[in-house]
C-alpha atoms as a PDB file:
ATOM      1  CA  UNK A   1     -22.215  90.427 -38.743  1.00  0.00           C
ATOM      2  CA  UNK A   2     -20.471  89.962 -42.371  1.00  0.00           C
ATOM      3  CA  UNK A   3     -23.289  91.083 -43.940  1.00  0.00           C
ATOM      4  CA  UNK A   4     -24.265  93.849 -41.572  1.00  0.00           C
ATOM      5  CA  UNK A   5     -20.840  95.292 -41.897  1.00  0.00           C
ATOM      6  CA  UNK A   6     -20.792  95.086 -45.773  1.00  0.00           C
ATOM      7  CA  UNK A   7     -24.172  96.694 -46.095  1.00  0.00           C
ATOM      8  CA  UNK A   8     -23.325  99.421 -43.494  1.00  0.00           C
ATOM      9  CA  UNK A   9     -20.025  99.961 -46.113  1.00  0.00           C
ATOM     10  CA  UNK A  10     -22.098 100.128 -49.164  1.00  0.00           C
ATOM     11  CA  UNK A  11     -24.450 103.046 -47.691  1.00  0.00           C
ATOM     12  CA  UNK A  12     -21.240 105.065 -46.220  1.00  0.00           C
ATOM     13  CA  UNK A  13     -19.754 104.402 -50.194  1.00  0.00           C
ATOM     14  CA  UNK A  14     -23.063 105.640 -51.420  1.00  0.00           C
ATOM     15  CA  UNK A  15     -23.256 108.859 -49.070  1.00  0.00           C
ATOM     16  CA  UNK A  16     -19.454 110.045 -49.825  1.00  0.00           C
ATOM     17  CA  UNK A  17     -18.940 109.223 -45.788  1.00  0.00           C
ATOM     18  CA  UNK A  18     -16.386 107.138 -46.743  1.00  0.00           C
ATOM     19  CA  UNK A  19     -14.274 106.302 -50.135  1.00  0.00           C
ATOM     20  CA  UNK A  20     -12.661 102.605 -49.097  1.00  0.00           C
ATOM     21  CA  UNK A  21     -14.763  99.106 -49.802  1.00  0.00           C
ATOM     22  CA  UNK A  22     -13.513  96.479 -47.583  1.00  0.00           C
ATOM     23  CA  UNK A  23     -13.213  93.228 -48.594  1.00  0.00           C
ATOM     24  CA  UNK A  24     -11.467  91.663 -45.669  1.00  0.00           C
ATOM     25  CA  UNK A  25     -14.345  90.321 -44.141  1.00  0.00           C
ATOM     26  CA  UNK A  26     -12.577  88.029 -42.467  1.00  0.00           C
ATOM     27  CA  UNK A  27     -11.456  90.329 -39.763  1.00  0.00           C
ATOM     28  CA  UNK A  28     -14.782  91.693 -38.879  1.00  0.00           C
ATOM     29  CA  UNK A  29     -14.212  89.095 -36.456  1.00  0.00           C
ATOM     30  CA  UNK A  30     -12.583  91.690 -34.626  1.00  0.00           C
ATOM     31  CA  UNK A  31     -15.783  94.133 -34.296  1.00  0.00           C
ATOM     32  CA  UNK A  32     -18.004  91.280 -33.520  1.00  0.00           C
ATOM     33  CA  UNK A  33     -15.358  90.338 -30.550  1.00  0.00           C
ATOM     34  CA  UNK A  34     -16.129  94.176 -29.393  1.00  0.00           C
ATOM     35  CA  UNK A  35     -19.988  93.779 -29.770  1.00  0.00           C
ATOM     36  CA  UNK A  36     -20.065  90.614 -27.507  1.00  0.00           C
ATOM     37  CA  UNK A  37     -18.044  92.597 -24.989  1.00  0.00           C
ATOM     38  CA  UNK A  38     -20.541  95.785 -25.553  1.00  0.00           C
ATOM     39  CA  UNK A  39     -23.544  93.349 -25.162  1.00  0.00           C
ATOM     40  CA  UNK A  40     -22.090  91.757 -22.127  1.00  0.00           C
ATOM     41  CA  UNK A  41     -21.153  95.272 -20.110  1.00  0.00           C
ATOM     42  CA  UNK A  42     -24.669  96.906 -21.257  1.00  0.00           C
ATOM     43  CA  UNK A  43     -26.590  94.108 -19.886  1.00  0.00           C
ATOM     44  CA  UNK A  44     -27.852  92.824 -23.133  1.00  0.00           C
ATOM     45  CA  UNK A  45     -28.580  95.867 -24.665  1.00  0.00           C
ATOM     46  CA  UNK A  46     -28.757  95.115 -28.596  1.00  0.00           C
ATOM     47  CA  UNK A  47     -29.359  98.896 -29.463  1.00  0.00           C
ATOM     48  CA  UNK A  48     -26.174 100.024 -28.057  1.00  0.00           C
ATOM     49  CA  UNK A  49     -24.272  97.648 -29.239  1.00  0.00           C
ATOM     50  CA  UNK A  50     -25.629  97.897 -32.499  1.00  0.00           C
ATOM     51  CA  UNK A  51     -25.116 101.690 -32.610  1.00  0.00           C
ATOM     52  CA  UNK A  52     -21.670 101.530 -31.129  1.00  0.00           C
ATOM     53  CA  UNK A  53     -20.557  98.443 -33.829  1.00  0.00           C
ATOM     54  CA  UNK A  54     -22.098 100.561 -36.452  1.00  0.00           C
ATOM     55  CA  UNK A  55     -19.525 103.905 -35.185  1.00  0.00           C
ATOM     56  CA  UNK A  56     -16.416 101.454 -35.082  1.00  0.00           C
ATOM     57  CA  UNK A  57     -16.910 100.193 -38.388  1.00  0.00           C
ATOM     58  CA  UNK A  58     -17.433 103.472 -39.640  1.00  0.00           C
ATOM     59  CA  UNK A  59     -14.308 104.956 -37.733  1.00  0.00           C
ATOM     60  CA  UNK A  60     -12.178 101.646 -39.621  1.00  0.00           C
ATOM     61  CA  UNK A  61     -13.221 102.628 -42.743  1.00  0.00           C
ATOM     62  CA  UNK A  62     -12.661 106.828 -42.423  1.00  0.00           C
ATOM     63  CA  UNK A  63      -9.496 105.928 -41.101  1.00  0.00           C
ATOM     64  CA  UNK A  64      -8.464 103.514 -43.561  1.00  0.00           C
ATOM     65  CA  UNK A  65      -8.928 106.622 -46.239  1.00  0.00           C
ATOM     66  CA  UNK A  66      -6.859 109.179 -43.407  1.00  0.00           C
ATOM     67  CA  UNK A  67      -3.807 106.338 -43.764  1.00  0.00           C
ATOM     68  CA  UNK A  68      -4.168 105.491 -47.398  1.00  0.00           C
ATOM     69  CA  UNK A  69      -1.976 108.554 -48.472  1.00  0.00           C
ATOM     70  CA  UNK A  70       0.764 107.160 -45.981  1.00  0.00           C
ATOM     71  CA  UNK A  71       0.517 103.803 -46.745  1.00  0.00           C
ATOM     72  CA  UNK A  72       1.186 104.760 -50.610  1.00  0.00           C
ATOM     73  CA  UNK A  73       4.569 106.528 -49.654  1.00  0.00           C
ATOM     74  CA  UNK A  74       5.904 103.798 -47.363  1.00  0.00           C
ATOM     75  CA  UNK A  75       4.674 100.917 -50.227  1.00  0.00           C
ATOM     76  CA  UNK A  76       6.250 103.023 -52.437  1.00  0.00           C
ATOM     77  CA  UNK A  77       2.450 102.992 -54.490  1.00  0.00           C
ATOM     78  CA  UNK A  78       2.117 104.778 -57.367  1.00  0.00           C
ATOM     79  CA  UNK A  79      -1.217 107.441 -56.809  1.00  0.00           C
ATOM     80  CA  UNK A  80      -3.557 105.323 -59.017  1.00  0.00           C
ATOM     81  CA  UNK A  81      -3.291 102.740 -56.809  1.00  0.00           C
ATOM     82  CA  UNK A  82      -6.044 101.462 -54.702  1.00  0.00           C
ATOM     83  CA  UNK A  83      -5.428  99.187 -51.958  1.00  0.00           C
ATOM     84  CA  UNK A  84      -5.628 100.014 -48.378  1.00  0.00           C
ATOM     85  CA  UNK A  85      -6.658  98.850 -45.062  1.00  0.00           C
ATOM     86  CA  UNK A  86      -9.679  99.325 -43.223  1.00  0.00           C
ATOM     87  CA  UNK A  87      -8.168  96.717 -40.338  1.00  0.00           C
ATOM     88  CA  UNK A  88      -9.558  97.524 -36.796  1.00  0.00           C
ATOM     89  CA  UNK A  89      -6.741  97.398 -35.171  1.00  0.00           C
ATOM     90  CA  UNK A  90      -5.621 100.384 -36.977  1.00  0.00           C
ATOM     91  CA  UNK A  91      -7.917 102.365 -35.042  1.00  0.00           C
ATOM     92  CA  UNK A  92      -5.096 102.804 -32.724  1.00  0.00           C
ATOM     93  CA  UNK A  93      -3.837 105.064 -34.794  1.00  0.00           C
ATOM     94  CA  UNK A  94      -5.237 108.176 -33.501  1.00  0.00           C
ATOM     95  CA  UNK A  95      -4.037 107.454 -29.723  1.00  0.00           C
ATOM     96  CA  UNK A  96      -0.305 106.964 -31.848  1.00  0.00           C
ATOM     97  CA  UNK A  97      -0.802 110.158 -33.166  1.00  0.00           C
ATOM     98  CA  UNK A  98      -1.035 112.145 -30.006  1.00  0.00           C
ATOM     99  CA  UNK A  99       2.423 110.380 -28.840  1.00  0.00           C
ATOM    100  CA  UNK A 100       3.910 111.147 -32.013  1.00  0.00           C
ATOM    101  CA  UNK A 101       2.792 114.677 -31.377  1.00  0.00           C
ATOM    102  CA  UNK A 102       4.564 115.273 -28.417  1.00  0.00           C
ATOM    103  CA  UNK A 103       7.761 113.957 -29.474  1.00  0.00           C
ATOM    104  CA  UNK A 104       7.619 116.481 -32.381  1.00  0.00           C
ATOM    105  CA  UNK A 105       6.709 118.901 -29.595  1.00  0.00           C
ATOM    106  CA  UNK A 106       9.608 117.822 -26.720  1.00  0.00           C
ATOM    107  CA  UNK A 107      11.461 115.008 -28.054  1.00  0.00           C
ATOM    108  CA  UNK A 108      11.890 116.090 -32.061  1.00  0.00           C
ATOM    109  CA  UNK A 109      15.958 115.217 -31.175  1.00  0.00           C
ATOM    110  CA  UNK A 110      15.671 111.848 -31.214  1.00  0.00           C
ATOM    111  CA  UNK A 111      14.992 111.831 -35.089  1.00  0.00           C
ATOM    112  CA  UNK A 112      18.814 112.066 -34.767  1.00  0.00           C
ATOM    113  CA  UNK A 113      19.228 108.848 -33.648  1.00  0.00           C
ATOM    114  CA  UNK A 114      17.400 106.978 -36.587  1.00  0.00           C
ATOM    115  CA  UNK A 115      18.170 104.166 -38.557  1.00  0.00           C
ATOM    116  CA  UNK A 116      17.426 102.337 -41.394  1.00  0.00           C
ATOM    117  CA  UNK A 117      16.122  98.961 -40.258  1.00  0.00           C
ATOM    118  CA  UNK A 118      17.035  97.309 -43.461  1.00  0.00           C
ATOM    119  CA  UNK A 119      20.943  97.579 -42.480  1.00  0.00           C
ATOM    120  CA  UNK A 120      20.479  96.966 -39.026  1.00  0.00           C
ATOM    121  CA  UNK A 121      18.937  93.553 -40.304  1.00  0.00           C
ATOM    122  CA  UNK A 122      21.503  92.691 -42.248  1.00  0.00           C
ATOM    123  CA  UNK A 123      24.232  93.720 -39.624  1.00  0.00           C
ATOM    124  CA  UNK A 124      22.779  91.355 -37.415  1.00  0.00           C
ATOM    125  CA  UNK A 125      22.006  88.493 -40.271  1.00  0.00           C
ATOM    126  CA  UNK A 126      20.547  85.137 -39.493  1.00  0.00           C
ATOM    127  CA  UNK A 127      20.297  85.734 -35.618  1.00  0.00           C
ATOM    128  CA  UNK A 128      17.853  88.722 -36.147  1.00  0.00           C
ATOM    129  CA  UNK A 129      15.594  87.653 -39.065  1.00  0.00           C
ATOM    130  CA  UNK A 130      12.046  86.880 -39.136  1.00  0.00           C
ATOM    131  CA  UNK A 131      12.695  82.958 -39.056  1.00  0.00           C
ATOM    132  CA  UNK A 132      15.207  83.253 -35.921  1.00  0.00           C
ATOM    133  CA  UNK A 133      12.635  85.307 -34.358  1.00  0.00           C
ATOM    134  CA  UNK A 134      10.262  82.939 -34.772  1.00  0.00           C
ATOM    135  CA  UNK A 135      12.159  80.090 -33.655  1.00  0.00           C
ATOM    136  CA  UNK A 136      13.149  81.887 -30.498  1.00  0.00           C
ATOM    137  CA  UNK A 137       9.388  82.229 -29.967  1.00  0.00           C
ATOM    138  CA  UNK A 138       8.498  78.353 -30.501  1.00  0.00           C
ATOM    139  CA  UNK A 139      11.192  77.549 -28.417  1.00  0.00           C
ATOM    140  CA  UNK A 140       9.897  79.823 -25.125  1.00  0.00           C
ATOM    141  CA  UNK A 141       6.628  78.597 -26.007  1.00  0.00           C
ATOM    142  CA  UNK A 142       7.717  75.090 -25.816  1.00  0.00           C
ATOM    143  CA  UNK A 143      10.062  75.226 -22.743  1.00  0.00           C
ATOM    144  CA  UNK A 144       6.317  76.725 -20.713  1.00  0.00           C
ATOM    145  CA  UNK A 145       4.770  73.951 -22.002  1.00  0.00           C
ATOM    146  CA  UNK A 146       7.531  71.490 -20.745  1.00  0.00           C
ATOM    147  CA  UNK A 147       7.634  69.935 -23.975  1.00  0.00           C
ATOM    148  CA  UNK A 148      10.001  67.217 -25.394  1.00  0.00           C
ATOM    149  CA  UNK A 149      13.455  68.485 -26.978  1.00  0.00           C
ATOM    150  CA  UNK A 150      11.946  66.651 -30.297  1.00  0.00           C
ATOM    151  CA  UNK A 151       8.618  68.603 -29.839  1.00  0.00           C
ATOM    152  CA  UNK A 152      10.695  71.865 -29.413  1.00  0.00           C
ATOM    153  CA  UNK A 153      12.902  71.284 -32.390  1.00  0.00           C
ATOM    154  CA  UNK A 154       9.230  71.395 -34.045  1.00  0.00           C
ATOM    155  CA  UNK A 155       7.805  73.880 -32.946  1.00  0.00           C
ATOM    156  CA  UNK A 156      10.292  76.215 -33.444  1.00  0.00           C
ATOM    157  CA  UNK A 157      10.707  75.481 -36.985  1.00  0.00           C
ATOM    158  CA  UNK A 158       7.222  75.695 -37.504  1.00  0.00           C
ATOM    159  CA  UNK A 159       7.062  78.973 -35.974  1.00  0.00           C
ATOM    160  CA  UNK A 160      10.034  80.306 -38.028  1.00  0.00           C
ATOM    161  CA  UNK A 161       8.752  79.184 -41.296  1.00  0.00           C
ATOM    162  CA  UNK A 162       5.423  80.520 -40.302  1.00  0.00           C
ATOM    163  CA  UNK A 163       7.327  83.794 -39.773  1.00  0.00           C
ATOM    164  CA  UNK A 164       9.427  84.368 -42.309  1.00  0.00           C
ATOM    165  CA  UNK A 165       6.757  83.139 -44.741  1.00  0.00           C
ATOM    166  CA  UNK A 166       4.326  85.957 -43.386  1.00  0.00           C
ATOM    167  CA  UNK A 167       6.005  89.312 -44.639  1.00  0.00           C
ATOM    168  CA  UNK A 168       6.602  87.337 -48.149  1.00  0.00           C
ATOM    169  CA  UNK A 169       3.020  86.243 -48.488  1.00  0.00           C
ATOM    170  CA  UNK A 170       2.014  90.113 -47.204  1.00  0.00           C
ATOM    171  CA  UNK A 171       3.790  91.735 -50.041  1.00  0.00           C
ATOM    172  CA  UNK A 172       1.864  89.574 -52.490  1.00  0.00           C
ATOM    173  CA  UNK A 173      -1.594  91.024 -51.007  1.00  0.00           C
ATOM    174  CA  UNK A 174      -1.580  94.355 -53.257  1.00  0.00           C
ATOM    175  CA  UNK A 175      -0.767  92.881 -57.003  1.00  0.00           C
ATOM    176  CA  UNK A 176      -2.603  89.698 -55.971  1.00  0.00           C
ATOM    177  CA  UNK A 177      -5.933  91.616 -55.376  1.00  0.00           C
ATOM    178  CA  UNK A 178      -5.108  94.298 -58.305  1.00  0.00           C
ATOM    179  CA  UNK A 179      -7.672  92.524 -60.605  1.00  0.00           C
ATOM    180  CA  UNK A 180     -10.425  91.736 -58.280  1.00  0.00           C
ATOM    181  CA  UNK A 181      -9.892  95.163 -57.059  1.00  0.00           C
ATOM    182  CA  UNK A 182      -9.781  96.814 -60.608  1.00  0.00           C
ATOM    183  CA  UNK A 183     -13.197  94.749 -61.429  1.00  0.00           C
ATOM    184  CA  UNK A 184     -14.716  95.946 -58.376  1.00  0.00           C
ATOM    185  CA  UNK A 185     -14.117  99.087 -58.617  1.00  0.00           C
ATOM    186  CA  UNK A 186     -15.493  99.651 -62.307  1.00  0.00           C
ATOM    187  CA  UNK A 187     -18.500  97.667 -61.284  1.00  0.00           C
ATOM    188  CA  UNK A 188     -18.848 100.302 -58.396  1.00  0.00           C
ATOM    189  CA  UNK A 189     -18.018 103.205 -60.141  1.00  0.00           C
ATOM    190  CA  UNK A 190     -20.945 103.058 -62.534  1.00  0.00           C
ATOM    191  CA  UNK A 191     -23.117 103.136 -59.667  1.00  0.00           C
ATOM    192  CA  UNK A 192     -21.133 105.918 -57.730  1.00  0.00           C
ATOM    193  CA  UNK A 193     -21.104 108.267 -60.394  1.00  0.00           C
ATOM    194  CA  UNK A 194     -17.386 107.673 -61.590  1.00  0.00           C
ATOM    195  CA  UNK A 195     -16.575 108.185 -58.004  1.00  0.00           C
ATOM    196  CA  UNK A 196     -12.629 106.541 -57.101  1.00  0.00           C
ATOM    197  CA  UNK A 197     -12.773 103.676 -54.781  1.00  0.00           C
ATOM    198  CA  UNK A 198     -10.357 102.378 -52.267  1.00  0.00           C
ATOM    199  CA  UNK A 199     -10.195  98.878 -51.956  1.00  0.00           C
ATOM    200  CA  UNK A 200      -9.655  98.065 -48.074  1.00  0.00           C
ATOM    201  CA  UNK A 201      -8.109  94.245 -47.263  1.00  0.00           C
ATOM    202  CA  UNK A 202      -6.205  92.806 -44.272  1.00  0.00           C
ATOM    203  CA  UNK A 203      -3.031  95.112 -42.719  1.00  0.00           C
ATOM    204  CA  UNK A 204       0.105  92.654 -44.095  1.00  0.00           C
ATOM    205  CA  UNK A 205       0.065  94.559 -46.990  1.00  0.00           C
ATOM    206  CA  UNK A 206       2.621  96.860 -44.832  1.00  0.00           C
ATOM    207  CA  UNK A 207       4.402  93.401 -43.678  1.00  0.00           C
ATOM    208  CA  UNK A 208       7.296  94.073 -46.438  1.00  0.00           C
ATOM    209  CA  UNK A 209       8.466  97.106 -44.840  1.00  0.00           C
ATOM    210  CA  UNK A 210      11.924  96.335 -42.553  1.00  0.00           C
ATOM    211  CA  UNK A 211      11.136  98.291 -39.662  1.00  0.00           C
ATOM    212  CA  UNK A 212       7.496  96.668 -38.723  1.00  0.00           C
ATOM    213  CA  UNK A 213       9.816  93.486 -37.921  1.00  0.00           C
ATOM    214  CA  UNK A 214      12.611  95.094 -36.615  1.00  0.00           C
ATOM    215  CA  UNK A 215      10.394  96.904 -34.253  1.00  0.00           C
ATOM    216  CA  UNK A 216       8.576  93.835 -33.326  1.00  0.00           C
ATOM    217  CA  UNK A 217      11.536  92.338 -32.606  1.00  0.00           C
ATOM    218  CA  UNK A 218      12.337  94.907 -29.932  1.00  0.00           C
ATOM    219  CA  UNK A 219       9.373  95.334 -28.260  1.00  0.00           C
ATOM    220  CA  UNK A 220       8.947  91.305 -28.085  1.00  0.00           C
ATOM    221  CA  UNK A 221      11.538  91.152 -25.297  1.00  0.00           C
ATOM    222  CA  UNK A 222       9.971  94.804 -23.827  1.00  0.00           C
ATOM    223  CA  UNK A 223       6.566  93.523 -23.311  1.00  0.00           C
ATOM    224  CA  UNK A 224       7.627  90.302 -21.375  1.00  0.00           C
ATOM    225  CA  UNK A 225       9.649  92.505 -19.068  1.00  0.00           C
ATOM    226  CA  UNK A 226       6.065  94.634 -18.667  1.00  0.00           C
ATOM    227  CA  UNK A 227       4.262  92.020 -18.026  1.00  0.00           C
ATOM    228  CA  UNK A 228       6.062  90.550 -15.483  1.00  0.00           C
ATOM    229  CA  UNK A 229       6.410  94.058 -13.419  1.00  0.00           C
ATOM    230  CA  UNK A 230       3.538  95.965 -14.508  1.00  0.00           C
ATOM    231  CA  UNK A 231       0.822  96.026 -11.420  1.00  0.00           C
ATOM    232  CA  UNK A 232      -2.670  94.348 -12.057  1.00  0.00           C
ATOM    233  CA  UNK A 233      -1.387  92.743 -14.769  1.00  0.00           C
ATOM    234  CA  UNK A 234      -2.340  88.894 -14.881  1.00  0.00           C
ATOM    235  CA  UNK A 235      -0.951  88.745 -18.542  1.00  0.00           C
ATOM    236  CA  UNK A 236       1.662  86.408 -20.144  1.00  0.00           C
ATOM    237  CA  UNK A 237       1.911  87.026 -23.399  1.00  0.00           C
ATOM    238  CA  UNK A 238       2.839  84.777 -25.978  1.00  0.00           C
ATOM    239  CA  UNK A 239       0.747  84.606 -29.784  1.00  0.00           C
ATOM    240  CA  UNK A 240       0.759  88.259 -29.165  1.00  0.00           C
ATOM    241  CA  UNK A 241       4.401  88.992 -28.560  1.00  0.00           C
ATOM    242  CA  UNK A 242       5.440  90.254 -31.371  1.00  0.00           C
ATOM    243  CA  UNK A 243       2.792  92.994 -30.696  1.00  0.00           C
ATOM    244  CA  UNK A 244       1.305  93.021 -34.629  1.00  0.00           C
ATOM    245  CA  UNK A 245      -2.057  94.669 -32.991  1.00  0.00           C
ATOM    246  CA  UNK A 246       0.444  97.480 -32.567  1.00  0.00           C
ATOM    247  CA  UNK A 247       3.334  97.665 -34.631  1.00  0.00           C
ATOM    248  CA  UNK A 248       1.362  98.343 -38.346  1.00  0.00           C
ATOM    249  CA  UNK A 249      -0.155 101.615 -36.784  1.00  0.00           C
ATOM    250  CA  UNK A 250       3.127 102.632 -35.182  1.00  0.00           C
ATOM    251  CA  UNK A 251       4.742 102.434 -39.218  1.00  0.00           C
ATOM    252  CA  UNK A 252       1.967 104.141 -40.580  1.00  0.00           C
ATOM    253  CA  UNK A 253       1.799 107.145 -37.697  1.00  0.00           C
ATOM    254  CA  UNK A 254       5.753 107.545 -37.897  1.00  0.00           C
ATOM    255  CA  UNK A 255       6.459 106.559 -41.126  1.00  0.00           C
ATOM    256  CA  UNK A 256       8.727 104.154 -40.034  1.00  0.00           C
ATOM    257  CA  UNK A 257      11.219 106.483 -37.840  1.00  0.00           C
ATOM    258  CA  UNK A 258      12.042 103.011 -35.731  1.00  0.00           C
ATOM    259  CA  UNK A 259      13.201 105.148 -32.705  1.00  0.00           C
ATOM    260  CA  UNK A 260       9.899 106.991 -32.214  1.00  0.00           C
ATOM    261  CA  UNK A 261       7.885 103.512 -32.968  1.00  0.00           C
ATOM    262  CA  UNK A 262       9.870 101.747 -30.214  1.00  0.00           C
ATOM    263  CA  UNK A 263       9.297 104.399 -27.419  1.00  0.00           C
ATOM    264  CA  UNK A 264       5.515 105.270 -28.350  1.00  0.00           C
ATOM    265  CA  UNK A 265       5.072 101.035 -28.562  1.00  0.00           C
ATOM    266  CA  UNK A 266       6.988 101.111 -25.013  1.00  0.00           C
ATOM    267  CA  UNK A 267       4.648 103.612 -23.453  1.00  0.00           C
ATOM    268  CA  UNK A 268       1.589 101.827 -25.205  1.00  0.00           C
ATOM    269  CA  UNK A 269       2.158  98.731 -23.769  1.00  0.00           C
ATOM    270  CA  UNK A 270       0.587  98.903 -20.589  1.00  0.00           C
ATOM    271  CA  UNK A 271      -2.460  99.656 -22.212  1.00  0.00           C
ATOM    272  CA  UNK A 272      -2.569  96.827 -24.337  1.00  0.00           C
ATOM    273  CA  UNK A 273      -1.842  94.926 -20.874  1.00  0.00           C
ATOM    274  CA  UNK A 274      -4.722  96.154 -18.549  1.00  0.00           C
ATOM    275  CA  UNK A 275      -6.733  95.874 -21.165  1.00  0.00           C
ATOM    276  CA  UNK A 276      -6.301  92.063 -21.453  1.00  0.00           C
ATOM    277  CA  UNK A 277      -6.279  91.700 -17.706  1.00  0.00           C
ATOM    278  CA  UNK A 278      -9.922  93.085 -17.824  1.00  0.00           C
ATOM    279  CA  UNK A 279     -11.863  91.212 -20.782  1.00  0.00           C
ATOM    280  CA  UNK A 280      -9.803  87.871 -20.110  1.00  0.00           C
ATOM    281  CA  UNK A 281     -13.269  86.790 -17.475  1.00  0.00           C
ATOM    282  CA  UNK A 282     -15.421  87.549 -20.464  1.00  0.00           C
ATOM    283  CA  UNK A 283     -13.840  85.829 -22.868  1.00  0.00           C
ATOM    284  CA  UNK A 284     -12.952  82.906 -21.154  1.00  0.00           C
ATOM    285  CA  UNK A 285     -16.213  82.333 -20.214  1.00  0.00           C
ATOM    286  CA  UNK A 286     -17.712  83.384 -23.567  1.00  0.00           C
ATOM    287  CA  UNK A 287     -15.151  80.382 -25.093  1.00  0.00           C
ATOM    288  CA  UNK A 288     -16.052  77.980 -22.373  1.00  0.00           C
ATOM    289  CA  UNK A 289     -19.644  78.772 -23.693  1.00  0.00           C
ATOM    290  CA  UNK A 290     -18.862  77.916 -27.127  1.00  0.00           C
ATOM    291  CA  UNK A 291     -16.536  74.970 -26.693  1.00  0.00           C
ATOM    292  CA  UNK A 292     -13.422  76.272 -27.537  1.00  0.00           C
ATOM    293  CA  UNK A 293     -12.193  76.699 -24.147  1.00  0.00           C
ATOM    294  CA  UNK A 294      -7.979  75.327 -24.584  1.00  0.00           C
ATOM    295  CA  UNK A 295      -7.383  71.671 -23.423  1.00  0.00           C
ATOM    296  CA  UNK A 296      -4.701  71.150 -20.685  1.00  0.00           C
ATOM    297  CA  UNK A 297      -5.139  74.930 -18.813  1.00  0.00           C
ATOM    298  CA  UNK A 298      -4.741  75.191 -15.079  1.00  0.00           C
ATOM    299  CA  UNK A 299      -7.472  74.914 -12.813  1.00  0.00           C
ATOM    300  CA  UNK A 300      -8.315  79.344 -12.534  1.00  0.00           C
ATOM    301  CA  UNK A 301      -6.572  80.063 -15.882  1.00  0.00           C
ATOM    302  CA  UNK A 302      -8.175  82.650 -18.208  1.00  0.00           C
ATOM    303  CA  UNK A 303      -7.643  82.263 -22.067  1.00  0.00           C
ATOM    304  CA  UNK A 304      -7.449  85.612 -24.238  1.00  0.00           C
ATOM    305  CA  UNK A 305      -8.351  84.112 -27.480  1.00  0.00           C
ATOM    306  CA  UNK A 306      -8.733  88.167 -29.458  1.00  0.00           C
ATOM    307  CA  UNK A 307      -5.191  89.217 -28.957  1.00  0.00           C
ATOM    308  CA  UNK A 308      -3.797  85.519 -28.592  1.00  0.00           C
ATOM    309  CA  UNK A 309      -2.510  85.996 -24.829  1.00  0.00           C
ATOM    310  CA  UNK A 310      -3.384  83.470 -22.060  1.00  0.00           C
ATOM    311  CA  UNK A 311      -3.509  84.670 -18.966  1.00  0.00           C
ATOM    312  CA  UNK A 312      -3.376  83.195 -15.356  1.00  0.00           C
ATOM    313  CA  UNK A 313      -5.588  84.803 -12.659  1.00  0.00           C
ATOM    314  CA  UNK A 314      -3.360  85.570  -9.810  1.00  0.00           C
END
């Protein structure tokens, strides 16, 4: 699928379809997740999935050229500057757009009631940063799992680190890559006519900006409330509660106006929800399949490996 993807990238470059070459091949995982789930529904039909694969990728990468503009005035990027992100989860994007829309169109008030995340961080201090957050994660995660106080203790701090770590390690993605980026794009160029590249990798780039996390932060305790009351669905999250398949394209569409990004993220979540509920028989079965089905489940649980939510069929 790596290779598919890359070639399918290298003819878009070389018919001006596209201007970004994505290197984060590592997350095509994500389209091949969406081609198992086309080849399943179309009873096997490798055309259509093939086709349909093909049209994703190609949306990623047109969209990761739409967002680079965006992504260069929130990352503060000086115009010469290459890096973007063709990540698939962007793709939501477009459905962000039309919510952003009409709040410019009957809501454009509530601009009003901004604020800058960075203070509101540092207002609420220890309690509300990245490694709190994540320790208040490992410790709901741990209390499901009935674990030991010592094994709680543990997995909190590991979560935390993990956490805070994340945003630092995402803000070393654009000057890290700068020279393989650079090289890549002169080797390119000479076969593209001089033409400028973008160079596409995974979507942390955008994890030093304040109000992805503060947003996170208050949709985490949003979506568990959804979840529990939303009807048909069988979803608990918990990898996925901090709602990162979300939050990046929610900066990027309001260019981080945290009011509008919680209230289009509230609305979206349902989606994100039912959406789960119905591929969680697939994949379960397509990990029991493989072997990777999770040790110590309940008899009728289904795992949701692709947004890292386990469910329990009610």
């Amino acid at each position: 699928m790596r290779f598919v993807c890359f070639l399918l990238n290298f003819i878009l470059l070389i018919f001006s379809v596209t201007k970004t070459l994505n290197v984060d091949l590592f997350n095509i995982w994500n389209i091949s997740i969406i081609g198992l789930l086309i080849l399943h529904y179309s009873g096997g039909n490798i055309i259509l999935t093939t086709v349909f694969v093909a049209g994703v990728y190609t949306l990623a990468l047109i969209n990761a050229d739409v967002m680079k503009p965006t992504i260069n005035e929130l990352l503060n990027y000086e115009k010469t500057n290459i890096t973007t992100t063709a990540h698939p989860e962007l793709l939501i994007a477009p459905v962000v757009m039309i919510f952003n829309k009409l709040i410019d169109r009957f809501l454009p008030f509530i601009d009003k009631f901004d604020f800058n995340a960075e203070t509101l961080n540092r207002k609420i201090g220890f309690w509300g940063s990245k490694f709190a957050i994540g320790a208040y994660l490992g410790v709901f995660i741990g209390l499901l799992a009935r674990q030991s106080p010592s094994e709680i203790f543990r997995l909190a701090f590991i979560a935390g680190v993990s956490l805070e770590l994340f945003a630092y390690v995402g803000g070393w993605f654009g000057p890290a890559i700068d020279p393989l980026s650079q090289g890549i794009t002169t080797f390119m160029s000479k076969r593209l006519r001089g033409r400028k590249l973008f160079i596409g990798i995974d979507w942390p780039i955008l994890a030093p900006r304040a109000e992805l996390w503060a947003v996170a932060n208050i949709l985490a305790p949003i979506l568990l409330i959804v979840a529990l009351i939303l009807p048909g669905n069988h979803v608990l999250p918990l990898g996925g509660i901090l709602m990162t398949v979300l939050a990046p394209a929610l900066l990027i569409i309001t260019k981080g106006r945290v009011v509008r990004m919680t209230i289009i993220g509230t609305v979206m979540i349902p989606l994100f929800l039912w959406a789960a509920t119905m591929i969680a028989e697939f994949l379960t079965s397509t990990s029991k399949a493989m072997g990777n089905f999770p040790t110590g489940l309940a008899k009728g649980s289904l795992f949701l490996l692709s947004t890292q939510i386990r469910l329990r069929k009610c």
